[in-house]
Each structure stands twice: as C-alpha cells, then as structure tokens.
N, C-alpha and C. Protein backbone atom coordinates (compact mmCIF):
# COMPACT_ATOMS: atom_id res chain seq x y z
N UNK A 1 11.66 4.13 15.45
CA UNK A 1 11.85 2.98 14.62
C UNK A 1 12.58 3.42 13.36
N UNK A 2 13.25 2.31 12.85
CA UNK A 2 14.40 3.21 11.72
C UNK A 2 14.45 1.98 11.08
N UNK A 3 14.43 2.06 9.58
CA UNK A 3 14.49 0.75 8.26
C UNK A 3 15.92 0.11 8.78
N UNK A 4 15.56 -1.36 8.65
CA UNK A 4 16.83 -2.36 8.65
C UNK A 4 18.03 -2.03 7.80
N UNK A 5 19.17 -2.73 8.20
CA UNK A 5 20.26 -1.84 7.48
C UNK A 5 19.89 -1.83 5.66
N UNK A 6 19.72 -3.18 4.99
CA UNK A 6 19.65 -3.18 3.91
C UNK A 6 18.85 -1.87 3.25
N UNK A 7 17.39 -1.85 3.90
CA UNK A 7 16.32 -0.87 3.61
C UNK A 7 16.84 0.48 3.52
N UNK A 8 17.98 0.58 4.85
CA UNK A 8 18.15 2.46 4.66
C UNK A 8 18.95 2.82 3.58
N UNK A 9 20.13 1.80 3.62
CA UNK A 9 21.11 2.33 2.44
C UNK A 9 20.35 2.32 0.88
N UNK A 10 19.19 1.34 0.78
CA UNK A 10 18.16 1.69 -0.46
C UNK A 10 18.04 3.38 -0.01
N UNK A 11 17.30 3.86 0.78
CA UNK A 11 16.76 5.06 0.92
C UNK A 11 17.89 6.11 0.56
N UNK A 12 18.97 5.81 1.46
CA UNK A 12 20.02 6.76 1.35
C UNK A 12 20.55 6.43 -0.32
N UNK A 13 20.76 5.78 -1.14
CA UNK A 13 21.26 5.88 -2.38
C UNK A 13 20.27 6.48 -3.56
N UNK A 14 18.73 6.45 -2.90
CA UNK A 14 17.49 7.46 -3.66
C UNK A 14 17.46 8.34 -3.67
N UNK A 15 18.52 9.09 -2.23
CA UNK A 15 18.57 10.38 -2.35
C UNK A 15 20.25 10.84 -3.02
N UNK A 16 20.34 9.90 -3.63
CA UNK A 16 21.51 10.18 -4.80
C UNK A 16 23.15 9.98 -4.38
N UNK A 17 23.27 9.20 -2.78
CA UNK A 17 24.36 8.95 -2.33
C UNK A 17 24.85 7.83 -2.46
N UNK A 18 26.52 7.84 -2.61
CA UNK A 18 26.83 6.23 -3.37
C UNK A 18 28.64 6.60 -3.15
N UNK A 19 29.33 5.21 -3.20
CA UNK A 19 30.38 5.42 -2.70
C UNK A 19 30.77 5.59 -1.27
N UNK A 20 31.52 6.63 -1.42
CA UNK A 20 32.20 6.56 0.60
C UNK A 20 31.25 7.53 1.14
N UNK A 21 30.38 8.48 0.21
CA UNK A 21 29.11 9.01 0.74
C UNK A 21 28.53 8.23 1.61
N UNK A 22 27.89 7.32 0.77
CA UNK A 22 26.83 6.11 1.00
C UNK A 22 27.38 5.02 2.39
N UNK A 23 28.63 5.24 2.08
CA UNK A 23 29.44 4.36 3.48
C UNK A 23 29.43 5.22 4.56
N UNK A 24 29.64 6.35 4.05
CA UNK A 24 29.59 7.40 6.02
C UNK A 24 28.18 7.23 6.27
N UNK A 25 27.14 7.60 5.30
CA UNK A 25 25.78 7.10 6.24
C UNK A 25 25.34 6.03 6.77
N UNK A 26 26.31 5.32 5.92
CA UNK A 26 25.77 3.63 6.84
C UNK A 26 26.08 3.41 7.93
N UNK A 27 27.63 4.17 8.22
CA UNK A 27 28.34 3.72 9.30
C UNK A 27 27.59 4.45 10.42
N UNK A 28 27.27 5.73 9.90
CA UNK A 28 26.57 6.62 10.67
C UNK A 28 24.94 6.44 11.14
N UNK A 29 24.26 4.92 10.75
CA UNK A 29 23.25 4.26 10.81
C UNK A 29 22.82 4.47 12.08
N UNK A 30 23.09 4.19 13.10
CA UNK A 30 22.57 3.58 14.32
C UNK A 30 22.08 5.27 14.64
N UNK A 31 22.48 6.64 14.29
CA UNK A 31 22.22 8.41 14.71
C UNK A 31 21.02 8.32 14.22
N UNK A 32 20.15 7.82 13.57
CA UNK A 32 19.56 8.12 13.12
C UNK A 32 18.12 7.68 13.28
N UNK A 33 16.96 8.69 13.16
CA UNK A 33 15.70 8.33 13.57
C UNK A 33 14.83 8.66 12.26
N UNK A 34 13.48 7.70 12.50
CA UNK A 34 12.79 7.26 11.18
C UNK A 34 11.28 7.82 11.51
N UNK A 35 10.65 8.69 11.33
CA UNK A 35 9.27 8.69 11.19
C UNK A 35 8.63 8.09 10.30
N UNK A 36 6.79 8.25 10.07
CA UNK A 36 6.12 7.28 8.97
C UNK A 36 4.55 8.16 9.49
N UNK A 37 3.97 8.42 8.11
CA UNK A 37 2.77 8.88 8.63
C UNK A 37 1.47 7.87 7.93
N UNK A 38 0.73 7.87 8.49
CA UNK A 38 -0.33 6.99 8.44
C UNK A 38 -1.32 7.74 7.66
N UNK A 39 -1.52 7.95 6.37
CA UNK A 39 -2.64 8.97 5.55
C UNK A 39 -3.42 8.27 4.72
N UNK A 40 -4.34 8.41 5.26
CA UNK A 40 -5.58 7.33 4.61
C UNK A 40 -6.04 8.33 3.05
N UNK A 41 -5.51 7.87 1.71
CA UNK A 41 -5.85 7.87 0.56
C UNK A 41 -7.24 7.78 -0.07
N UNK A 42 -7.50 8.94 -0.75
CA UNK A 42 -9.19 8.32 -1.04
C UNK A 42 -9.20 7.34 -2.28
N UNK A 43 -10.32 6.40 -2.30
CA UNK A 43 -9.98 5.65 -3.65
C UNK A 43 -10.60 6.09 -4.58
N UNK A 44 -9.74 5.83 -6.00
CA UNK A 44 -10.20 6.25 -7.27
C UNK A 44 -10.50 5.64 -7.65
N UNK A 45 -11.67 5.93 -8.62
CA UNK A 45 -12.53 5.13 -9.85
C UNK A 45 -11.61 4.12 -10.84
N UNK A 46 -10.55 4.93 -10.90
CA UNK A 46 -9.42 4.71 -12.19
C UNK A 46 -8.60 3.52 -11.52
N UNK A 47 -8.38 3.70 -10.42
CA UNK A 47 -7.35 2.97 -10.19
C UNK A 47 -8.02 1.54 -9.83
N UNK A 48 -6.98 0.47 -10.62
CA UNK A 48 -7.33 -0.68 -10.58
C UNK A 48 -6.26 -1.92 -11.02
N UNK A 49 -6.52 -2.84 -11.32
CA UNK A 49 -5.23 -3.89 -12.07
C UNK A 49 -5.97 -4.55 -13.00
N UNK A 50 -5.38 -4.75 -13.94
CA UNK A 50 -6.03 -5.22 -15.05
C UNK A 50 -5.40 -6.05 -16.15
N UNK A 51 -5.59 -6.98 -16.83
CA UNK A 51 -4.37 -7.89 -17.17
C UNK A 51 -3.83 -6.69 -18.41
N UNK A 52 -2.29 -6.59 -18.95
CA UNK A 52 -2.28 -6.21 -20.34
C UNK A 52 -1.92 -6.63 -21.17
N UNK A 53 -1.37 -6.10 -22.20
CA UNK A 53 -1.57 -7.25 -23.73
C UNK A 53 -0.29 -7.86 -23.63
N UNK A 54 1.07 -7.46 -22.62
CA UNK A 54 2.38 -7.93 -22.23
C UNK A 54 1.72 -9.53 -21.67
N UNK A 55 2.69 -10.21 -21.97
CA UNK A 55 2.91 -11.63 -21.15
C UNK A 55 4.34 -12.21 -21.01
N UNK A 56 3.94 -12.76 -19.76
CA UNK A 56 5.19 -13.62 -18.98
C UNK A 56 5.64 -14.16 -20.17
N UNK A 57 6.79 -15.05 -19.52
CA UNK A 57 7.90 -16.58 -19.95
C UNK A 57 6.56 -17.43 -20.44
N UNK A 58 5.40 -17.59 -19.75
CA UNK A 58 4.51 -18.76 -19.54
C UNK A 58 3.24 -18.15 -20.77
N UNK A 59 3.48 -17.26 -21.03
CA UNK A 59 2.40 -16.64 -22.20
C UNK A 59 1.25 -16.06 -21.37
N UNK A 60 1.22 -15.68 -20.17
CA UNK A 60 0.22 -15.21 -19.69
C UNK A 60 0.23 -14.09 -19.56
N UNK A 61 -0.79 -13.10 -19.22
CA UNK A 61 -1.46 -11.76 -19.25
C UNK A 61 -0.37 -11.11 -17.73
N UNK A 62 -0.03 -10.26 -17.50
CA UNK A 62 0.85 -9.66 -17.04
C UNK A 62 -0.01 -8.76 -16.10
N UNK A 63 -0.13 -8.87 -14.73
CA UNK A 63 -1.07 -7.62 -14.48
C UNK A 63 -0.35 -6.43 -14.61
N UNK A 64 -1.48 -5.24 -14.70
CA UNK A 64 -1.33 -3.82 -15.15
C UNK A 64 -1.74 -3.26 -14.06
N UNK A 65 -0.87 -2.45 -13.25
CA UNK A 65 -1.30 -1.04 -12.01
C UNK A 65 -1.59 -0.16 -12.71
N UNK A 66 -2.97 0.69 -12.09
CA UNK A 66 -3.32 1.73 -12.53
C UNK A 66 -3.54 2.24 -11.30
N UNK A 67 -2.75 3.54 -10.74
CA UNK A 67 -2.65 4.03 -9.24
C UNK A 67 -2.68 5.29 -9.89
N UNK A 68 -3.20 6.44 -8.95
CA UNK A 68 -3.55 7.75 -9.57
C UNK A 68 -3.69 8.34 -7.80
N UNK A 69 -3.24 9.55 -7.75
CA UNK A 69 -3.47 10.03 -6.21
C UNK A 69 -4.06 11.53 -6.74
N UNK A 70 -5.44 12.09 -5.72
CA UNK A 70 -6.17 12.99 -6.03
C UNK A 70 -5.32 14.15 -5.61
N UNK A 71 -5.64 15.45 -5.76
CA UNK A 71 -5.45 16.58 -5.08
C UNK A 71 -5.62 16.38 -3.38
N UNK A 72 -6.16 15.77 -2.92
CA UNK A 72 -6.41 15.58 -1.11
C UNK A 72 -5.26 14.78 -0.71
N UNK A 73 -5.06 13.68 -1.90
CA UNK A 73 -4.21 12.61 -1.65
C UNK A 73 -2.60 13.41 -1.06
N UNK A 74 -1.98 14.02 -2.34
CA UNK A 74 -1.08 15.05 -2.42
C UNK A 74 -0.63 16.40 -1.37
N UNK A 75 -1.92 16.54 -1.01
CA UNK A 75 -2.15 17.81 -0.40
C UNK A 75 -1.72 16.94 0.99
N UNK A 76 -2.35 15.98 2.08
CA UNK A 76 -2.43 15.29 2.60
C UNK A 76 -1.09 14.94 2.75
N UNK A 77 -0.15 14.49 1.96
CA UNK A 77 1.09 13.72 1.87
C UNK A 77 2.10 14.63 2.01
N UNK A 78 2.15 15.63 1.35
CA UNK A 78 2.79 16.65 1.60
C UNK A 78 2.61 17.60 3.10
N UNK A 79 1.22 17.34 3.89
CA UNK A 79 1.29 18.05 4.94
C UNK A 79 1.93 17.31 6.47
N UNK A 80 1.53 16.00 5.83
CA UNK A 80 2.23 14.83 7.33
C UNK A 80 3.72 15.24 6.97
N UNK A 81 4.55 15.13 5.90
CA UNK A 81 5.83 15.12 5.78
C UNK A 81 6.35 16.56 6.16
N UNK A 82 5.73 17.45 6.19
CA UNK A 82 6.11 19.06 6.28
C UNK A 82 6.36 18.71 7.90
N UNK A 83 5.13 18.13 8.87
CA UNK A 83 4.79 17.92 10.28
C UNK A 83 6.31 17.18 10.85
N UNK A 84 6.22 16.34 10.40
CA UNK A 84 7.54 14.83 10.60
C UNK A 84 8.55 15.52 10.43
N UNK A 85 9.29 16.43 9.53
CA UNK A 85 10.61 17.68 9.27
C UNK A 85 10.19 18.18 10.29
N UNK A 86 9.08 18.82 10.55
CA UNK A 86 9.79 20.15 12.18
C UNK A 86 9.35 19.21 13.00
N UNK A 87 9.14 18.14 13.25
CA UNK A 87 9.13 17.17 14.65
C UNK A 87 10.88 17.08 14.71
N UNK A 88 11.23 16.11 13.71
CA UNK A 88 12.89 15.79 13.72
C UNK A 88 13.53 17.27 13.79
N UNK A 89 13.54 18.06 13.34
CA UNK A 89 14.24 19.51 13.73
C UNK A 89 14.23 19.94 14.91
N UNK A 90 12.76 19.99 15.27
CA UNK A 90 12.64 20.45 16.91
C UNK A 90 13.17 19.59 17.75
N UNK A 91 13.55 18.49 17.36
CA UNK A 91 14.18 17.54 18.40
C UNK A 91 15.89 17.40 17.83
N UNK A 92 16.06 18.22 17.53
CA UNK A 92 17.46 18.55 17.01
C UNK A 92 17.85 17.90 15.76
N UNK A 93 17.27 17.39 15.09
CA UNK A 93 17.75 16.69 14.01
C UNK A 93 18.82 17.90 13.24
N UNK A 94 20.16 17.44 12.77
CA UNK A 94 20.77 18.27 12.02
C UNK A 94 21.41 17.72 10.42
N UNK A 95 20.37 16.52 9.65
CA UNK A 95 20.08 16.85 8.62
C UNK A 95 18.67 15.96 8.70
N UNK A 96 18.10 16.19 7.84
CA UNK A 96 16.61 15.36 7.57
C UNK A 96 16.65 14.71 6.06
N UNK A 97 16.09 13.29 5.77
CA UNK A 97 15.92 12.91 4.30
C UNK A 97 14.59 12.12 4.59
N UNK A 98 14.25 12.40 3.26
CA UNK A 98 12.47 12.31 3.23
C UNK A 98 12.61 11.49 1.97
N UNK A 99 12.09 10.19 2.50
CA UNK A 99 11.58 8.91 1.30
C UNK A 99 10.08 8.81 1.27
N UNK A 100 9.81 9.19 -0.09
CA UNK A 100 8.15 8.95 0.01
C UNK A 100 8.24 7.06 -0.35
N UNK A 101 7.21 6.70 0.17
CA UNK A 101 7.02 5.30 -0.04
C UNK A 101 5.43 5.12 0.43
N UNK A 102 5.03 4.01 -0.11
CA UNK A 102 4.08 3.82 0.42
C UNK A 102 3.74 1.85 0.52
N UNK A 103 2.90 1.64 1.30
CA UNK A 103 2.96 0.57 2.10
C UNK A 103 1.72 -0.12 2.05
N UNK A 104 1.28 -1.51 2.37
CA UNK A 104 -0.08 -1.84 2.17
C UNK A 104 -1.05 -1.60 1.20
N UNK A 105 -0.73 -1.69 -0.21
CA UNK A 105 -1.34 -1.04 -0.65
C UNK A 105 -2.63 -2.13 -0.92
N UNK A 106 -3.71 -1.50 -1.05
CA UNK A 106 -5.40 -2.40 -0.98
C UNK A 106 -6.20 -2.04 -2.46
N UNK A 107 -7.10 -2.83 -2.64
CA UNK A 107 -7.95 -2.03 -3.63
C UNK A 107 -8.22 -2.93 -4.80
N UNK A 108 -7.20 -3.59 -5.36
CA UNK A 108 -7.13 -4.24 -6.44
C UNK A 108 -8.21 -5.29 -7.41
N UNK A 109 -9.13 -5.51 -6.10
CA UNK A 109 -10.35 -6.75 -6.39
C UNK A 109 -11.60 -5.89 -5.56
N UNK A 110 -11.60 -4.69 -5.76
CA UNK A 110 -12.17 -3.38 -4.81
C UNK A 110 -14.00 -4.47 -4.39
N UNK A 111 -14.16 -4.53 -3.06
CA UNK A 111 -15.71 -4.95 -2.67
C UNK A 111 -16.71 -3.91 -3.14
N UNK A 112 -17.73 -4.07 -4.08
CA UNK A 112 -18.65 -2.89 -4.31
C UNK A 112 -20.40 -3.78 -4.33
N UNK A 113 -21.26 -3.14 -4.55
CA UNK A 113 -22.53 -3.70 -4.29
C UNK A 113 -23.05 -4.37 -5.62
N UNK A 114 -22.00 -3.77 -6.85
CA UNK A 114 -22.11 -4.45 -8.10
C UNK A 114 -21.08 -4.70 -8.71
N UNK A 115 -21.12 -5.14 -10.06
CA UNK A 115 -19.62 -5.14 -10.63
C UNK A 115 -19.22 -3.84 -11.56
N UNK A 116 -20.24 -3.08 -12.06
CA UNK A 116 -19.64 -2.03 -12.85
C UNK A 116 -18.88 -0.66 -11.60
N UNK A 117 -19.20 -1.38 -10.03
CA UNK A 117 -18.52 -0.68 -9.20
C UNK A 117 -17.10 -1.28 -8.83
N UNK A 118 -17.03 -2.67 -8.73
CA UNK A 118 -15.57 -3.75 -8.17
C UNK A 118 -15.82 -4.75 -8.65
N UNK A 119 -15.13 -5.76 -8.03
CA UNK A 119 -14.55 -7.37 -8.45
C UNK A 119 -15.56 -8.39 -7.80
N UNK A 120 -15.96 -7.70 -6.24
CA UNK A 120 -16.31 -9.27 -5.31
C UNK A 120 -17.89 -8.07 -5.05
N UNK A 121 -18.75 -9.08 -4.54
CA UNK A 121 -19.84 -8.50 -3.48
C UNK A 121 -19.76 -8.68 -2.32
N UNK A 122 -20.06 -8.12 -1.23
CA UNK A 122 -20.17 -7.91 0.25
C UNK A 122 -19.65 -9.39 0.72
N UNK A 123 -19.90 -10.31 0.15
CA UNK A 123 -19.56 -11.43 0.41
C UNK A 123 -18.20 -12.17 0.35
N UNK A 124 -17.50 -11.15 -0.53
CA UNK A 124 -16.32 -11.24 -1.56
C UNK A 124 -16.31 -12.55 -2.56
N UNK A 125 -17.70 -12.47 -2.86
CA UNK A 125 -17.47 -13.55 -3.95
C UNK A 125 -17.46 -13.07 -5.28
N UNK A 126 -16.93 -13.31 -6.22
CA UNK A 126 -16.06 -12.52 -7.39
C UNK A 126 -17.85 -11.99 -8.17
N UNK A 127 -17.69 -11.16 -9.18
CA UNK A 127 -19.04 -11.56 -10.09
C UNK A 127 -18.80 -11.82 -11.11
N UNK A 128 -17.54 -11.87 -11.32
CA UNK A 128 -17.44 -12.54 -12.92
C UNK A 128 -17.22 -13.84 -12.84
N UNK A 129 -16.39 -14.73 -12.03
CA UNK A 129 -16.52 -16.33 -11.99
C UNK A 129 -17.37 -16.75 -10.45
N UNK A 130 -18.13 -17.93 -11.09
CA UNK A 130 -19.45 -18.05 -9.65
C UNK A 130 -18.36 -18.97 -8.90
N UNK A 131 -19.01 -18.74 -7.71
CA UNK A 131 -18.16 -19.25 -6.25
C UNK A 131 -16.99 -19.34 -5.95
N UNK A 132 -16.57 -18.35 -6.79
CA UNK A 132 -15.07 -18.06 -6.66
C UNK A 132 -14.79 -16.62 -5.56
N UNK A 133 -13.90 -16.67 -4.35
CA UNK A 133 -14.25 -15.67 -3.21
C UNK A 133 -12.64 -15.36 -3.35
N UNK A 134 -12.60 -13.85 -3.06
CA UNK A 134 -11.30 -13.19 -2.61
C UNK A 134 -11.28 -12.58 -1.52
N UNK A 135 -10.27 -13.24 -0.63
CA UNK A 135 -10.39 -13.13 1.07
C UNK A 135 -9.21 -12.10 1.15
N UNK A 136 -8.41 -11.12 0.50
CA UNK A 136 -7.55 -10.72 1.25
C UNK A 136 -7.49 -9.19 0.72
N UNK A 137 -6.60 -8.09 1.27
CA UNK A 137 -6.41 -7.10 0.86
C UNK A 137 -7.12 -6.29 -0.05
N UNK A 138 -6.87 -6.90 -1.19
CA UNK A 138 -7.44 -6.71 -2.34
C UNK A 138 -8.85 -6.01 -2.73
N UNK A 139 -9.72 -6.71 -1.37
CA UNK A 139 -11.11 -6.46 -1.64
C UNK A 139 -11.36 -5.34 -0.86
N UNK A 140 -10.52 -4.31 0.06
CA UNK A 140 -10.55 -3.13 0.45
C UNK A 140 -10.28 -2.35 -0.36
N UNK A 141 -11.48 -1.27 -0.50
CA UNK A 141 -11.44 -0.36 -1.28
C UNK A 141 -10.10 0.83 -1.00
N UNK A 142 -10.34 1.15 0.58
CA UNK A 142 -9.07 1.83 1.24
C UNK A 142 -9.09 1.10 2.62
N UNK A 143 -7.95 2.05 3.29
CA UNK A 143 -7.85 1.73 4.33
C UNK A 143 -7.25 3.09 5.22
N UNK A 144 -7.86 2.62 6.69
CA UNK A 144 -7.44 3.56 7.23
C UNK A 144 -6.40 3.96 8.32
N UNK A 145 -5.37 3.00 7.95
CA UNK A 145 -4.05 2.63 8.64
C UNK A 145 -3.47 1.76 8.17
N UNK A 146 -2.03 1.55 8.55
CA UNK A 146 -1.22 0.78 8.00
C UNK A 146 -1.12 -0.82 9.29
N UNK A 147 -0.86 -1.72 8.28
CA UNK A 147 -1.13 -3.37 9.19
C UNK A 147 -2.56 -3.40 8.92
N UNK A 148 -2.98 -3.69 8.18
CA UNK A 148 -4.52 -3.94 8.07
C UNK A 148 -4.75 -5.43 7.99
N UNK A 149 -3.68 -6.32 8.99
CA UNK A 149 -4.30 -7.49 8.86
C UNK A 149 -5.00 -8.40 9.58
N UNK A 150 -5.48 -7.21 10.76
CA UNK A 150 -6.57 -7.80 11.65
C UNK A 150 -8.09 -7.29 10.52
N UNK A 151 -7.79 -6.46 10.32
CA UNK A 151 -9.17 -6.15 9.02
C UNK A 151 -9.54 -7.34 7.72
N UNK A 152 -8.29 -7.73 7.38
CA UNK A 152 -8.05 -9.01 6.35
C UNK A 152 -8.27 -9.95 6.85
N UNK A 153 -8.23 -10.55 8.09
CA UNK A 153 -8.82 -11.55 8.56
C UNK A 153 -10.43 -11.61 9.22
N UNK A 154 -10.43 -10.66 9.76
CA UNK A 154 -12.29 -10.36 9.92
C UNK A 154 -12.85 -10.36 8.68
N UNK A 155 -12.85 -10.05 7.55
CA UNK A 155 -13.08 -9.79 6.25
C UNK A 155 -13.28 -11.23 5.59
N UNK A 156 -11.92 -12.38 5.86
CA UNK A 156 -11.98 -13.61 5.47
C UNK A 156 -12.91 -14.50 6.36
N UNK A 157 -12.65 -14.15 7.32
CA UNK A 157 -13.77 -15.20 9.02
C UNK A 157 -15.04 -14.58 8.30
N UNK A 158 -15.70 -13.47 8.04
CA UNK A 158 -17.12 -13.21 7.64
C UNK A 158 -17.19 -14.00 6.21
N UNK A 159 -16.46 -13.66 5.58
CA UNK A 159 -16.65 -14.30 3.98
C UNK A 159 -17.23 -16.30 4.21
N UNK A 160 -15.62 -16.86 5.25
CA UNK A 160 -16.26 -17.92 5.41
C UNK A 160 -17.44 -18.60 6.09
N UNK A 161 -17.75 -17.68 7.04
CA UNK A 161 -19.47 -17.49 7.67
C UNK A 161 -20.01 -17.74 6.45
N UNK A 162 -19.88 -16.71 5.99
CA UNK A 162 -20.90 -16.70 4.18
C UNK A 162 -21.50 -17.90 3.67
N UNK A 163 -20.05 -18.28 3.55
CA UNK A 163 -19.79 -19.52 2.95
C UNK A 163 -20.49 -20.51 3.13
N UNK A 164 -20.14 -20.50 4.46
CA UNK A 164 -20.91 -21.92 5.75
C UNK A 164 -22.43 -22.37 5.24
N UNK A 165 -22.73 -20.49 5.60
CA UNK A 165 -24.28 -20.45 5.36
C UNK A 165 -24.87 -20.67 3.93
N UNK A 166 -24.06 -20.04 2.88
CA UNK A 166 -24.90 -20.23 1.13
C UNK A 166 -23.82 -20.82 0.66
N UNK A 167 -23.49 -21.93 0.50
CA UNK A 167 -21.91 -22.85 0.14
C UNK A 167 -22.15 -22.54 -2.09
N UNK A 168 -23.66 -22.34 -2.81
CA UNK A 168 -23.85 -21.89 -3.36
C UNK A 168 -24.21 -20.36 -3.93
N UNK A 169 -23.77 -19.87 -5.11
CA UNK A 169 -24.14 -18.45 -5.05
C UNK A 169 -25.51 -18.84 -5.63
C-alpha cells in the first residue's frame, strides 16, 4: 500500500525535495512501495488537551496538545523503522525514505475511575459537567492498533446501554 498521489509528494518534499527533483519522484510514483508499523505508545500522565489563554476569531479558548513520547515510545519507533529499511532492502529496494507520522491519535478525554485520573468514567460520562457523555476516540487512553473504530463504536453501543439503563447520573 503506498500514500495517494497528493500524500506522497507531501512526504517526498519533507524529505527536502522540490522542483524537477520533486517531479522525477512523482513521475516515478507508481516504483514505489510503502510500509507502516503499528506501535502501541504507552500513555502519559502529561499528555492531554487543555484549553489555552490563545482564542479563535469567535473569542474562544483554543485547544492546547500536550503529547510527550517515553523512552519505550522512541526506542519502539525507532526499532519497527530500522525492521521496515531491511524488509524494503532485502526485497531490493534501491533507495528508502522514512516519514515518521503518526495516525489515530486517542487519549484526549482519557476514561479513568476518577477525575484527578481523566475526563469521563467507565461510563464515559464527563465528571466535570453531569450527563454530559463522550462516545469517541478521545476516551481511549491508548490503543493497540491503528483503525480503532470498531473499538469506538463498542465503547459508544456500551455507553448508550448505560444510558438506557441510568438516563440520570
């Protein structure tokens, strides 16, 4: 599998090519093969979203990413990509370019058993505003593959069970 045309020539101009460079790799598009490794991230304490003192056109609070990757994280990321280079080599590849990116990202409204741990309870109902529920992504702390949206929907179908059953918190 290999990024749509728009996507690669992003990739190929990150790795600093532009001009009739950037045009021989495009043209040269279709040679080319795409790996992707699937590395499940541990989650951090730190990392979170949080409004900051910036605001929109509309005067509102701007969310703030706070993403931080551990020593495992790193270590981890660097060892799938080392793997994926001598896969494409051993299969003759005769140049290789390596885009770190990352994909799906989860966590943001993190599910914990309280709030000085996350956003929602088991239920995903928030604890700072009552009966207010967050059904998607968000309320995964991690994950352990990429497409997690058969997980996001089991996650929302239980929440609205919840629901069914205590329509009050």
């Amino acid at each position: 599998m290999s990024p749509l045309p728009i996507t690669w020539a992003e990739h190929v101009m990150a790795q600093g090519h532009w001009g009739a460079d950037l045009r021989r790799y495009m043209s040269d598009y279709v040679h080319w093969a795409c790996l992707g490794a699937l590395c499940e991230f541990l989650p951090q304490p730190d990392n979170r979203v949080t409004l900051a003192d910036e605001t929109d056109r509309y005067g509102l609070p701007v969310a703030h990413f706070s993403y931080t990757q551990c020593d495992n994280d790193r270590a981890l990321a660097k060892a799938a990509q080392a793997t994926m280079e001598r896969i494409l080599e051993a299969a003759g590849a005769q140049e290789t370019m390596t885009v770190q990116r990352y994909a799906h990202l989860v966590g943001g409204a993190r599910m914990a058993a309280d709030e000085t741990e996350g956003v929602v309870d088991a239920d995903c109902r928030t604890f700072a505003v009552p009966n207010l529920l967050i059904t998607d992504g968000s309320v995964l702390p991690t994950q352990g593959s990429a497409n997690p949206a058969l997980t996001i929907m089991a996650v929302a179908a239980r929440a609205a069970d919840r629901l069914i059953e205590r329509p009050e918190p």
